[in-house]
Protein backbone atom coordinates (compact mmCIF):
# COMPACT_ATOMS: atom_id res chain seq x y z
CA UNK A 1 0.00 0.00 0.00
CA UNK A 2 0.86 3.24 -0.70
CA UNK A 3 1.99 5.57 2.12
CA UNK A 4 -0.34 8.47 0.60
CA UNK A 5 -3.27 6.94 -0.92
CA UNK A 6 -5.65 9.99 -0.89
CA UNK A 7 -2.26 11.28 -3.96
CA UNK A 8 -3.02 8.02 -5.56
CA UNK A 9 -7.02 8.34 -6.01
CA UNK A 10 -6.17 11.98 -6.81
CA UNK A 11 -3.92 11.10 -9.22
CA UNK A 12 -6.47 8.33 -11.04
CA UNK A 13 -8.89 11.38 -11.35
CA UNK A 14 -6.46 13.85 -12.47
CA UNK A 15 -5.40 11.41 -15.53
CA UNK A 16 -8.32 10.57 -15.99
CA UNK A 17 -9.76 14.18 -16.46
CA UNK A 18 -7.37 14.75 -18.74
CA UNK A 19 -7.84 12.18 -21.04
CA UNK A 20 -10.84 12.59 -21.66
CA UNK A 21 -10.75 16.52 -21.99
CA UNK A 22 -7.96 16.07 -24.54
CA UNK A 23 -9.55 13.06 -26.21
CA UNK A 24 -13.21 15.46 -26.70
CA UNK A 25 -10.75 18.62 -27.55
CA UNK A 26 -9.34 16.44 -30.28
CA UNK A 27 -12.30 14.39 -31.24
CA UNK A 28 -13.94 18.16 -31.51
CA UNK A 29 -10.92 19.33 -34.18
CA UNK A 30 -12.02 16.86 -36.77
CA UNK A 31 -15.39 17.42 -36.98
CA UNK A 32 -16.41 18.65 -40.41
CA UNK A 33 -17.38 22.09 -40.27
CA UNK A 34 -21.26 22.92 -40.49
CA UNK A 35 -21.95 24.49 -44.10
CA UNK A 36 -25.70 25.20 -43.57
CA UNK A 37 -25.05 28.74 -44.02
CA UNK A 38 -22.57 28.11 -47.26
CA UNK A 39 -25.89 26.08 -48.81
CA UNK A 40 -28.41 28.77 -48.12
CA UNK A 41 -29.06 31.59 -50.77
CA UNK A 42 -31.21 34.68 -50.39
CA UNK A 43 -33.09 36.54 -53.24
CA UNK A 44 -36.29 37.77 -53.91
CA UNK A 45 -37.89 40.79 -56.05
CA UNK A 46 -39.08 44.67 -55.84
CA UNK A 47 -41.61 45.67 -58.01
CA UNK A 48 -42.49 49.32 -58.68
CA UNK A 49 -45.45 50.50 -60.97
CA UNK A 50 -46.47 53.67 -61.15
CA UNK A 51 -48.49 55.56 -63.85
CA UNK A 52 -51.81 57.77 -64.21
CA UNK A 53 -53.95 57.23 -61.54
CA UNK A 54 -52.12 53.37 -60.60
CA UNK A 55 -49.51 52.53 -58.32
CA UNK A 56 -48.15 48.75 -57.39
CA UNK A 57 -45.11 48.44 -55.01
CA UNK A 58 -44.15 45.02 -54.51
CA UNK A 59 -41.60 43.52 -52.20
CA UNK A 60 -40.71 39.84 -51.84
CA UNK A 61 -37.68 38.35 -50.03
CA UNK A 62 -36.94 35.09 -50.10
CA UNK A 63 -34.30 32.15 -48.89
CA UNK A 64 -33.83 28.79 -50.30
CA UNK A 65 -31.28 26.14 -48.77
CA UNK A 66 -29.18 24.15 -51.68
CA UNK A 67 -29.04 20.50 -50.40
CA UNK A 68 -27.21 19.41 -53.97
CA UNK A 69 -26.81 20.66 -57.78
CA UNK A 70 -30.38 19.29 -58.16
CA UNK A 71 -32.57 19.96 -55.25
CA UNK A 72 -33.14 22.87 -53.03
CA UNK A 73 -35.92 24.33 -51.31
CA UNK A 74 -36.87 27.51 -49.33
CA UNK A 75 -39.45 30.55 -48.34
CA UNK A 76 -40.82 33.47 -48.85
CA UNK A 77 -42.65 36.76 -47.90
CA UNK A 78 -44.47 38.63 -49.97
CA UNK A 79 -46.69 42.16 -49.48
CA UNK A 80 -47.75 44.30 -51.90
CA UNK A 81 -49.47 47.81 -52.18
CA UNK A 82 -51.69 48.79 -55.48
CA UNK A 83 -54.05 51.48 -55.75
CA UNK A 84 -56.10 52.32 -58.72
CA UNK A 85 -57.47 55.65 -59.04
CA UNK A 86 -59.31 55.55 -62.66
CA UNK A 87 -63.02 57.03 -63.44
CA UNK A 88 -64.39 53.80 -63.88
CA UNK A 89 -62.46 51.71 -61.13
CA UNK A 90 -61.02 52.59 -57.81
CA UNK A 91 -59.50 50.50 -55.02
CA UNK A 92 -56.96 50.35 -52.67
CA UNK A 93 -55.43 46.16 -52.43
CA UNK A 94 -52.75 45.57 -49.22
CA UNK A 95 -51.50 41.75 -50.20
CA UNK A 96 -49.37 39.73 -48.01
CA UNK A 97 -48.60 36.31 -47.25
CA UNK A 98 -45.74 33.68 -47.75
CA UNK A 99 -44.84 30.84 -49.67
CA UNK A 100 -43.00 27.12 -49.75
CA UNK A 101 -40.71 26.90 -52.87
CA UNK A 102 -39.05 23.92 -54.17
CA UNK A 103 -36.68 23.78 -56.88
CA UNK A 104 -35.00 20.93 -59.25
CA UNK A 105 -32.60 21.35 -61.99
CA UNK A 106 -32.92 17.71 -63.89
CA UNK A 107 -30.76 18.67 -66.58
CA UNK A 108 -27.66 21.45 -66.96
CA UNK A 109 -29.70 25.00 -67.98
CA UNK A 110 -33.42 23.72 -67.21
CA UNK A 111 -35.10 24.55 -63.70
CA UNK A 112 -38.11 23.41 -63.03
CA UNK A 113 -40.33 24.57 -59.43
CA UNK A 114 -43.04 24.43 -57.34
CA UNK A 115 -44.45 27.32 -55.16
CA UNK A 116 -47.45 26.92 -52.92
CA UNK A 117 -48.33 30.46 -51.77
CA UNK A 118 -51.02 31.42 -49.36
CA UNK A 119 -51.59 35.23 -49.34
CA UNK A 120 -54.32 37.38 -46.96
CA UNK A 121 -55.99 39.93 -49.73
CA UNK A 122 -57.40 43.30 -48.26
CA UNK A 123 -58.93 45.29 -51.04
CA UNK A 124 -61.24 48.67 -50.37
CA UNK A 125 -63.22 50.29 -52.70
CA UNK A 126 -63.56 53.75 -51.49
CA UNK A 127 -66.10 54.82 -54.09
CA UNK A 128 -69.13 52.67 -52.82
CA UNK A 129 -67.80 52.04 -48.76
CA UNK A 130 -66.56 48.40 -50.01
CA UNK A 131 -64.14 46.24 -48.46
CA UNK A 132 -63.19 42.39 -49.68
CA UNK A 133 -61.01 40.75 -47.40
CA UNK A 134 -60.00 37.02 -48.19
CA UNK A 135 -57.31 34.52 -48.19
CA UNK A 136 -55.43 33.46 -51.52
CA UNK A 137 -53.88 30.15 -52.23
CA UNK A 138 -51.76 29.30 -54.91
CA UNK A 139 -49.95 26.57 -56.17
CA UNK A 140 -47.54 27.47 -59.09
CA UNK A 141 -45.86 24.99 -61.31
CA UNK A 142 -43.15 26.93 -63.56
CA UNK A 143 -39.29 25.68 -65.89
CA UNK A 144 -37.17 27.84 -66.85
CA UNK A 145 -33.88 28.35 -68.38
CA UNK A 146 -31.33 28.57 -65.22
CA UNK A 147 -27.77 29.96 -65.62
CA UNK A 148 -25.49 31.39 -62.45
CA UNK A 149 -27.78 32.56 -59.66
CA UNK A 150 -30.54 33.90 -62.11
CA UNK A 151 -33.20 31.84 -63.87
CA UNK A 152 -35.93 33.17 -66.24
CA UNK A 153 -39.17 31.14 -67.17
CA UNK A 154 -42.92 30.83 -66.91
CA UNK A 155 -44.92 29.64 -64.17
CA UNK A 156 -48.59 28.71 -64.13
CA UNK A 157 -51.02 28.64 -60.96
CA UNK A 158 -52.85 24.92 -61.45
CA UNK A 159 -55.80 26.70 -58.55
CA UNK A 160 -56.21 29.51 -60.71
CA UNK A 161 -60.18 31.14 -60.30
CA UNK A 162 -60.71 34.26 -62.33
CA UNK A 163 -62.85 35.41 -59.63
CA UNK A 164 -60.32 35.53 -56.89
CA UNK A 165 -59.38 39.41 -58.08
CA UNK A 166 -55.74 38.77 -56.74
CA UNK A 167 -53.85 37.69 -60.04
CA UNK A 168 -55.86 38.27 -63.82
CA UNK A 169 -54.36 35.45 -66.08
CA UNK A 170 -52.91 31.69 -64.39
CA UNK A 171 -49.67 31.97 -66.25
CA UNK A 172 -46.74 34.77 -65.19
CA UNK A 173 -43.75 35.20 -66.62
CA UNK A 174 -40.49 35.58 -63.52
CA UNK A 175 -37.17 36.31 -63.16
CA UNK A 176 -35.64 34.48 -60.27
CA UNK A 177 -32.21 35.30 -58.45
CA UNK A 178 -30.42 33.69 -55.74
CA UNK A 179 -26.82 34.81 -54.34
């Protein structure tokens, strides 16, 4: 036995301690480094119309995370300001909402997405003391030709309804950029 056994249970711990602090520090080291941020790319649109008696500012951020060449999805906001002032139609329309995009790139140059939107419509009409206020949903289908960050195409709302006064035809032409 030793003549100071309280040193050699001290001693146990103290090793002990160490090793497995160093072993974590160094386990820790060679971990791959988290590239969520490096996948995720931020873009979005600004509209601005303005002409006798109409005005439509648009603003619409939006994120997507790239999980491979192929496949990414993301989000978005969207709100929007129009107001008509013409002698046979005026109306004030506050849009706003979000949306769930996905995106695939089957072949090199070609794009091809999917964007459900859901968007809470508040239109006046100051003329006869109206007011509409309703919820939008959307579900676009769209290709395009993708090159770099930006990718121009068509898209086309499959729940289209002419009588939802938010968009007038089913198919819209976009420009879409991502840095």
């Amino acid at each position: 036995m030793s003549k100071y056994p309280c040193l050699r249970i001290n001693f146990k711990f103290i090793f002990t301690f160490f090793a497995t602090a160093f072993s974590v520090v160094v386990f820790a080291q060679q971990q791959p480094k988290n590239d969520f941020w490096q996948n995720v790319q931020f873009g979005g649109g600004f509209g601005l119309s303005v002409g006798s008696g109409f005005t439509n500012v648009s603003v619409a951020p939006s994120a997507i995370y790239k999980f491979n060449d192929v496949f990414a999805a993301g989000v978005g906001l969207q709100g929007s300001y129009i107001e008509v002032d013409d002698r046979d139609v005026n109306y004030i329309s506050y849009v706003y909402g979000g949306s769930l995009i996905g995106l695939v790139n089957p072949i090199e140059k070609i794009q091809l997405s999917a964007e459900l939107e859901q968007l809470r419509v508040n239109q006046e009409f100051p003329d006869i003391n109206g007011k509409n206020n309703f919820w939008n949903t959307a579900l676009y289908l769209g290709a395009g030709y993708y090159t770099g960050n930006v990718t121009i195409g068509v898209r086309y709302n499959v729940l289209f309804n002419k009588n939802d006064l938010v968009y007038s035809e089913a198919f819209m032409p976009f420009i879409r950029v991502y840095f």
